[in-house]
Protein backbone atom coordinates (compact mmCIF):
# COMPACT_ATOMS: atom_id res chain seq x y z
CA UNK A 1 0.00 0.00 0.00
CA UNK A 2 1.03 3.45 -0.79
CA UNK A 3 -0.11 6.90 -0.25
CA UNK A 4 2.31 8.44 -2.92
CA UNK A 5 0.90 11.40 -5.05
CA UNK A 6 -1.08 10.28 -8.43
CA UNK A 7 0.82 11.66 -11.09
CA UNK A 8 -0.16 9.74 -13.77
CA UNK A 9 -3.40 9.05 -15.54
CA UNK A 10 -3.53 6.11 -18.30
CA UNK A 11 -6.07 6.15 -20.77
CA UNK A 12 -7.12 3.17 -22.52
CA UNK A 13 -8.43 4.24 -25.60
CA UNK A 14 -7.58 1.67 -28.29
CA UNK A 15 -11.00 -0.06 -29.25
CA UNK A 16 -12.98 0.29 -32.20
CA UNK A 17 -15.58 2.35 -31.05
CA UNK A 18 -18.08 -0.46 -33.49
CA UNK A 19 -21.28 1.39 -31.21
CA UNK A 20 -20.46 4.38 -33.59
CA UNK A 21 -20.01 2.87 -37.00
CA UNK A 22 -19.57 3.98 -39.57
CA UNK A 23 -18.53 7.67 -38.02
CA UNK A 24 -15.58 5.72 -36.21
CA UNK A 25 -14.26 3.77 -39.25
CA UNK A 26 -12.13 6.70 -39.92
CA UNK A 27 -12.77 9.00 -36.54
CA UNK A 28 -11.42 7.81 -33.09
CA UNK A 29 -14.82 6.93 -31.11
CA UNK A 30 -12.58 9.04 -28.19
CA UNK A 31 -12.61 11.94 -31.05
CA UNK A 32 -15.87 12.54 -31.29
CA UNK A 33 -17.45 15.87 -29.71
CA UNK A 34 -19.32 16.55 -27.70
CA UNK A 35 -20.02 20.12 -27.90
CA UNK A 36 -17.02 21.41 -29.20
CA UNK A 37 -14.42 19.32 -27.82
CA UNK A 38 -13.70 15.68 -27.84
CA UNK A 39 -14.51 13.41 -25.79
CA UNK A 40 -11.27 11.97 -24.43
CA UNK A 41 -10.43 16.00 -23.97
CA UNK A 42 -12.91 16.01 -21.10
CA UNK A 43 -11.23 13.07 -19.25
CA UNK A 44 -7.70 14.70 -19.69
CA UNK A 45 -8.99 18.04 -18.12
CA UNK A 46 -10.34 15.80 -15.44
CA UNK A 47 -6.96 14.25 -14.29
CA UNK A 48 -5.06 17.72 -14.79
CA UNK A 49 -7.45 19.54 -12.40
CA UNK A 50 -6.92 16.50 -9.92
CA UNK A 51 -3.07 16.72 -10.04
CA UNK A 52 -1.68 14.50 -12.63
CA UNK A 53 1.40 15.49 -14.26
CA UNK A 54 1.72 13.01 -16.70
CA UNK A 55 -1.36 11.52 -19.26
CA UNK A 56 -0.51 8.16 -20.77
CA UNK A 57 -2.95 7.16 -23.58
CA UNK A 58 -3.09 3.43 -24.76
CA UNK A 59 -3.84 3.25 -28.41
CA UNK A 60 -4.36 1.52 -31.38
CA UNK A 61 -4.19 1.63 -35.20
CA UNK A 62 -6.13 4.42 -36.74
CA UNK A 63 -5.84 6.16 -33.68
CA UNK A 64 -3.57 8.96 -34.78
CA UNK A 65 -6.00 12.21 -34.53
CA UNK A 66 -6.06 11.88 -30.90
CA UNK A 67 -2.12 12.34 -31.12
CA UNK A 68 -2.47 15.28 -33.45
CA UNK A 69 -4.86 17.05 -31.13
CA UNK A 70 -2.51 16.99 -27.99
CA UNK A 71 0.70 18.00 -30.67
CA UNK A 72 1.17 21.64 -31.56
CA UNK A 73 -0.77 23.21 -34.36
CA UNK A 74 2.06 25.35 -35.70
CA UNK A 75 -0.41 26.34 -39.27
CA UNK A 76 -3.52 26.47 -37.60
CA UNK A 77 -2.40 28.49 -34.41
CA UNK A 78 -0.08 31.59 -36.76
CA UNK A 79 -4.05 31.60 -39.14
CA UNK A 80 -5.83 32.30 -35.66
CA UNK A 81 -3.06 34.77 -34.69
CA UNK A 82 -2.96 36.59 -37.82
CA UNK A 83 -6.89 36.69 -38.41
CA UNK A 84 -7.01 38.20 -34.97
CA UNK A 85 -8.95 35.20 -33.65
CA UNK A 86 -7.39 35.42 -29.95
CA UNK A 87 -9.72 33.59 -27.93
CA UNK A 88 -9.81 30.31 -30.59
CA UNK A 89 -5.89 30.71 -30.52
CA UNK A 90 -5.91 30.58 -26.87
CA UNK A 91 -8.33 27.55 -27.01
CA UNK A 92 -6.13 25.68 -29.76
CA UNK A 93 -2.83 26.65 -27.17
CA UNK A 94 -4.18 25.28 -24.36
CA UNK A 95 -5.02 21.50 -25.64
CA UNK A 96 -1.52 21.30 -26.27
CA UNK A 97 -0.44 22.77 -23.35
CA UNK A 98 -2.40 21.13 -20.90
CA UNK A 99 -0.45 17.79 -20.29
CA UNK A 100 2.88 16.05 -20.93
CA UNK A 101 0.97 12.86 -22.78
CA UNK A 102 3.13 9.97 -23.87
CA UNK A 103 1.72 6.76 -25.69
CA UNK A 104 2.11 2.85 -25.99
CA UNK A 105 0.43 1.15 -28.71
CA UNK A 106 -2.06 -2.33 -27.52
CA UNK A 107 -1.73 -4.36 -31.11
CA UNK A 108 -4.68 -6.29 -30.62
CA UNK A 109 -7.95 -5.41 -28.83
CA UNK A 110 -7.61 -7.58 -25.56
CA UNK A 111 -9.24 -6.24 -23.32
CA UNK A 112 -9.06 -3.56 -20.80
CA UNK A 113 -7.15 -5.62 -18.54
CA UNK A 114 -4.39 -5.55 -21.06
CA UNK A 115 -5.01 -2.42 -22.71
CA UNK A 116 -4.10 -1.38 -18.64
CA UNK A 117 -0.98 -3.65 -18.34
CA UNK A 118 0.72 -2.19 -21.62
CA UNK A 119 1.37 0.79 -19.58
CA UNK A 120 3.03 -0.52 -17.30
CA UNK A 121 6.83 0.35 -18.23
CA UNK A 122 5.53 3.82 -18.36
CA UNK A 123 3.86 3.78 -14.98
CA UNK A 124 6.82 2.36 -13.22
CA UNK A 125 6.79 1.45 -9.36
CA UNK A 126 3.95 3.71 -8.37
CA UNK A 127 0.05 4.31 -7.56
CA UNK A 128 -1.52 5.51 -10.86
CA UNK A 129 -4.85 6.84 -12.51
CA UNK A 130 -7.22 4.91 -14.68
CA UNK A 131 -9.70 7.12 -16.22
CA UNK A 132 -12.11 5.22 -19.25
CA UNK A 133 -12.98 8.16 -21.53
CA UNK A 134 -16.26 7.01 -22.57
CA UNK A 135 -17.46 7.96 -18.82
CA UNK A 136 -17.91 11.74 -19.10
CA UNK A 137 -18.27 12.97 -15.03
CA UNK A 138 -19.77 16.50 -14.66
CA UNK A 139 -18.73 17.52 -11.06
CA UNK A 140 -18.33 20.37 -9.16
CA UNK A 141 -15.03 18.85 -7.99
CA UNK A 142 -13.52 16.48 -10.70
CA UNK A 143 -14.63 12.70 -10.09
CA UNK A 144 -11.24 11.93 -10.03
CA UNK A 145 -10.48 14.40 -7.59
CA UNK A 146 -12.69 12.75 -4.63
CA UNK A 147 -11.34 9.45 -5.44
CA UNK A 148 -7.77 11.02 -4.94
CA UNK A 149 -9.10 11.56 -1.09
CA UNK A 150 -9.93 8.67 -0.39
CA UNK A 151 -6.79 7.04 -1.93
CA UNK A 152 -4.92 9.30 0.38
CA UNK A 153 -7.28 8.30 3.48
CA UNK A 154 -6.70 4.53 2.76
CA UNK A 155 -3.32 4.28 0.74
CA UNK A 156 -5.19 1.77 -1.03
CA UNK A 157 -6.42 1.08 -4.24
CA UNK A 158 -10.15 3.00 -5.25
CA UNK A 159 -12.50 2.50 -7.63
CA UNK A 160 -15.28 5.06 -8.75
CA UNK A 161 -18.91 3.09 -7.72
CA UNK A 162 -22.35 4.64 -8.35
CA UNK A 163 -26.10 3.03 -7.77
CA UNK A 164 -27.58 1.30 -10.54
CA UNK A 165 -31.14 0.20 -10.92
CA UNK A 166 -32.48 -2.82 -12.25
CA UNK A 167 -32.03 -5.18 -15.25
CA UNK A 168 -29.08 -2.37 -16.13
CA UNK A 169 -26.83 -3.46 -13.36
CA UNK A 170 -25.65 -6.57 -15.89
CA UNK A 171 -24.08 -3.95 -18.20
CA UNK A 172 -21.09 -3.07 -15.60
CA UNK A 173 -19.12 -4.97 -13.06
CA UNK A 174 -20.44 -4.95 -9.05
CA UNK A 175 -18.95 -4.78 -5.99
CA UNK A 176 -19.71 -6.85 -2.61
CA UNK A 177 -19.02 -4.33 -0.11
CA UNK A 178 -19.48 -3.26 3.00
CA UNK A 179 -19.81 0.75 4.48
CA UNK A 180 -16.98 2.06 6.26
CA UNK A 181 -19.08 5.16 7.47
CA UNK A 182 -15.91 7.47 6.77
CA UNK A 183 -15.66 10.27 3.74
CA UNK A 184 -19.72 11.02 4.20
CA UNK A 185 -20.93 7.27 4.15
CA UNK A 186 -19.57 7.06 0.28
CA UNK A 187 -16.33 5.29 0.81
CA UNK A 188 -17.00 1.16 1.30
CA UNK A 189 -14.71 -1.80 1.49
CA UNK A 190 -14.42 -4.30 -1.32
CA UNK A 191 -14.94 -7.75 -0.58
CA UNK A 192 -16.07 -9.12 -4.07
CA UNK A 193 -16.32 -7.93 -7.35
CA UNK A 194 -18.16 -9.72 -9.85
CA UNK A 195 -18.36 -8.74 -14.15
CA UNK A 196 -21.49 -8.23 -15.72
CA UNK A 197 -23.88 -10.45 -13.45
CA UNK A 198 -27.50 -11.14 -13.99
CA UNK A 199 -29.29 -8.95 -12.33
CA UNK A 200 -30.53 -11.69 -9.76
CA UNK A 201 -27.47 -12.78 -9.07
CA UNK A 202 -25.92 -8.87 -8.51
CA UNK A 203 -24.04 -8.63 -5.05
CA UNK A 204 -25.50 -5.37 -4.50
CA UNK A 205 -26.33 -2.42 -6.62
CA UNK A 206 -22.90 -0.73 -6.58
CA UNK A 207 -21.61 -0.31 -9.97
CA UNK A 208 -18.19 0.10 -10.93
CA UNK A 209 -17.92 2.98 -13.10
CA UNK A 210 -14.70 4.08 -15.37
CA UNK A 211 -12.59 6.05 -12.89
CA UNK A 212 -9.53 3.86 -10.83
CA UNK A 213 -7.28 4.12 -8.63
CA UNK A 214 -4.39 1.60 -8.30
CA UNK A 215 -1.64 0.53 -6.75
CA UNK A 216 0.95 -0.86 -8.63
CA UNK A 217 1.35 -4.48 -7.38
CA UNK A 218 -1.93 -4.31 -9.87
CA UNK A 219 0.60 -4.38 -12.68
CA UNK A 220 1.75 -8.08 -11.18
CA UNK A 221 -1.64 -9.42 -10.54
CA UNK A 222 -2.78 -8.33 -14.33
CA UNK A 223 0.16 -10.64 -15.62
CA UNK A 224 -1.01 -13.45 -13.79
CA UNK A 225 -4.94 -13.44 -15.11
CA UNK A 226 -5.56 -16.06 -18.39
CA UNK A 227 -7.86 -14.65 -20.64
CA UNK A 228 -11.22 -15.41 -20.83
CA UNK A 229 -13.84 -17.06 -23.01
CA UNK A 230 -13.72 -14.30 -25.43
CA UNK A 231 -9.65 -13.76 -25.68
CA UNK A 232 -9.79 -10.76 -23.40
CA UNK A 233 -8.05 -10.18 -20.34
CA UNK A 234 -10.67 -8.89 -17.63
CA UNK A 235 -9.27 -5.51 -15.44
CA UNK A 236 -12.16 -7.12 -13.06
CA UNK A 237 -9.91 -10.29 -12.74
CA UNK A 238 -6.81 -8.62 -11.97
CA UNK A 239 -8.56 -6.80 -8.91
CA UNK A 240 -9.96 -9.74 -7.76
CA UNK A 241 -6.41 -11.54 -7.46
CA UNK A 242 -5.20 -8.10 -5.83
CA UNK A 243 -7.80 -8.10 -3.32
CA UNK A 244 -6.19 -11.18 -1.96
CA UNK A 245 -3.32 -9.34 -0.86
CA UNK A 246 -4.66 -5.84 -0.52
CA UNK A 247 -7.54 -4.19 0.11
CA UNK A 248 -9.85 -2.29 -1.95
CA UNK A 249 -12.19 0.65 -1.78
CA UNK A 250 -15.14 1.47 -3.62
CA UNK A 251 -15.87 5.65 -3.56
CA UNK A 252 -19.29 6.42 -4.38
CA UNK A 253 -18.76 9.60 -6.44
CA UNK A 254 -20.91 13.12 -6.49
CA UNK A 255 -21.48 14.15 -10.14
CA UNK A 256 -23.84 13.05 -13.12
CA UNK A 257 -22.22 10.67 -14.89
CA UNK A 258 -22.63 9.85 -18.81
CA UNK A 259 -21.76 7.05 -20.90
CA UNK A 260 -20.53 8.18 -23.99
CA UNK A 261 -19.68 5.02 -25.46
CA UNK A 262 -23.37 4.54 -25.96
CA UNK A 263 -25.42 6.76 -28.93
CA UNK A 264 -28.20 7.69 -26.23
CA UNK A 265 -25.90 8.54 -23.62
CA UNK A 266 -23.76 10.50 -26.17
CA UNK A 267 -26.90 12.72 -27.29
CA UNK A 268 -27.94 12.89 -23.49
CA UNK A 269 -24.42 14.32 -22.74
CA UNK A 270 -24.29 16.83 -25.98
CA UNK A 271 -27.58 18.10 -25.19
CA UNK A 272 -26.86 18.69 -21.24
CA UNK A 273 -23.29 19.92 -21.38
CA UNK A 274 -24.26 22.14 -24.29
CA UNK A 275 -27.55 23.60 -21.54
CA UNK A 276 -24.88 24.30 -19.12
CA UNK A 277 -22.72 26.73 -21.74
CA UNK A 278 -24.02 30.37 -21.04
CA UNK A 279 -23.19 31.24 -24.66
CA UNK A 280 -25.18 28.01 -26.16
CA UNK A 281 -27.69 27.90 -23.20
CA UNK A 282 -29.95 30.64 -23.95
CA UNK A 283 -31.06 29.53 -27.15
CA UNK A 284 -30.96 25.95 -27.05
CA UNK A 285 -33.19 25.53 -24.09
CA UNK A 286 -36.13 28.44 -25.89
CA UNK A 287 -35.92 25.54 -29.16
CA UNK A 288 -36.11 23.12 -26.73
CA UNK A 289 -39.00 24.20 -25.14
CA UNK A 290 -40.55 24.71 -29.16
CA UNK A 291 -40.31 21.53 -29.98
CA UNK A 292 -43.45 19.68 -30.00
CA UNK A 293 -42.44 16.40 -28.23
């Protein structure tokens, strides 16, 4: 166990994105905006304003825009000097400002779990950051953020948990847990943690939810886990072997949380982020209200 700072935030973003075909058979899915900026932008501006230093982004082939955004834009940035376009300029500056981000390519598509573990010489001996892009947090204070306190209250390992309802709950992977009654009543203990159970079978309604934690004997554990029925190695079995010689916290965050990686949840998140911008606001919410629904 360690209560080190978190200075780095990996970011596996190497899938196909197949929920967003055929706009991702030449676009990242982590490209795509909402708003005006991308979506993996949002996650990155996320771990900067909770104190990472250093973004590492796990990628694959066709995957190159996403390095191109965080690079300079020597052409585009001396057009929006010279037109006079200073607050687009500043905008265009400060994506490639914002973060040192290095990158390590997964070759095939196995699995979180690996896409995690091909990090690892980057990472080094140290607790780290996991932040899935496709979960978009709106927060007063960064999702990420709040998990960082209770990393620091435990010096263990956290993962971001949230309520989830019904038949859903087989769509993510559960915790067993029980309440330590410390951080507000949102911080519990990890017993189990089970992927993608029937609902019946759910050990609870805790949710894990893309934001981690970790320490780094999780790096050991992940090279010990066989893959599964599918190929894929399973981020969910690597914590279970570390929970066997750590433990393991479960933060139930504040903050709405969208999934991005699905078309609904992608139109739910344009259309509420884009509510929340006082110069897009205004007349979004009067057409809105026009529309005869």
């Amino acid at each position: 166990m360690s209560k080190s700072k978190v200075r780095k935030c990996v970011f596996p973003a190497a899938g196909l994105g197949t929920r967003f075909l055929p706009a991702t058979k030449s676009i990242p899915k982590e490209m795509l905006p909402l708003v005006d900026k991308p979506i993996i932008q949002y996650g990155v501006e996320e771990a900067i304003a909770s104190g990472c230093e250093q973004i590492v982004i796990v990628t694959g082939r066709g995957k190159a825009a996403m390095e191109d955004h965080f690079d300079l834009s020597y052409e585009l940035e001396k057009t929006l000097e010279a037109k006079g376009k200073k607050e687009l300029l500043a905008a265009v500056q400060h994506v490639s400002r914002m973060a040192h981000v290095a990158y390590v390519r997964q070759k095939e598509p196995l699995g979180l779990g690996h896409a995690v573990l091909m990090a690892r010489e980057l990472v080094g001996d140290e607790p780290f950051a996991v932040l899935l892009p496709d979960d978009v947090i709106d927060a007063a204070t960064p999702c990420l953020q709040q998990m960082l306190r209770a990393h620091e209250e435990t010096g263990c390992s956290v993962i971001a948990i949230q309520e989830v309802e019904g038949p859903a709950i087989s769509a993510y992977g559960v915790i067993a847990a029980k309440p330590t009654g410390k951080l507000g009543g949102r911080l519990f203990e990890v017993t189990d943690l089970v992927e993608k159970p029937k609902p019946a079978e759910a050990p609870s309604k805790l949710a894990v939810i893309g934001r981690y934690i970790l320490t780094p004997r999780l790096f050991e554990m992940m090279a010990q886990v066989r893959p599964g029925a599918i190929g894929e190695l399973q981020l969910t079995d690597g914590l279970r072997l570390l929970l066997k010689h750590e433990r393991i916290y479960g933060y139930r965050f504040e903050g709405t949380r969208y999934d991005a990686g699905d078309k609904a949840g992608f139109l739910r998140a344009t259309v509420e982020l884009a509510l929340k911008r006082p110069d897009l606001g205004p007349d979004l919410r009067s057409w809105l209200k026009s529309l005869k629904l």
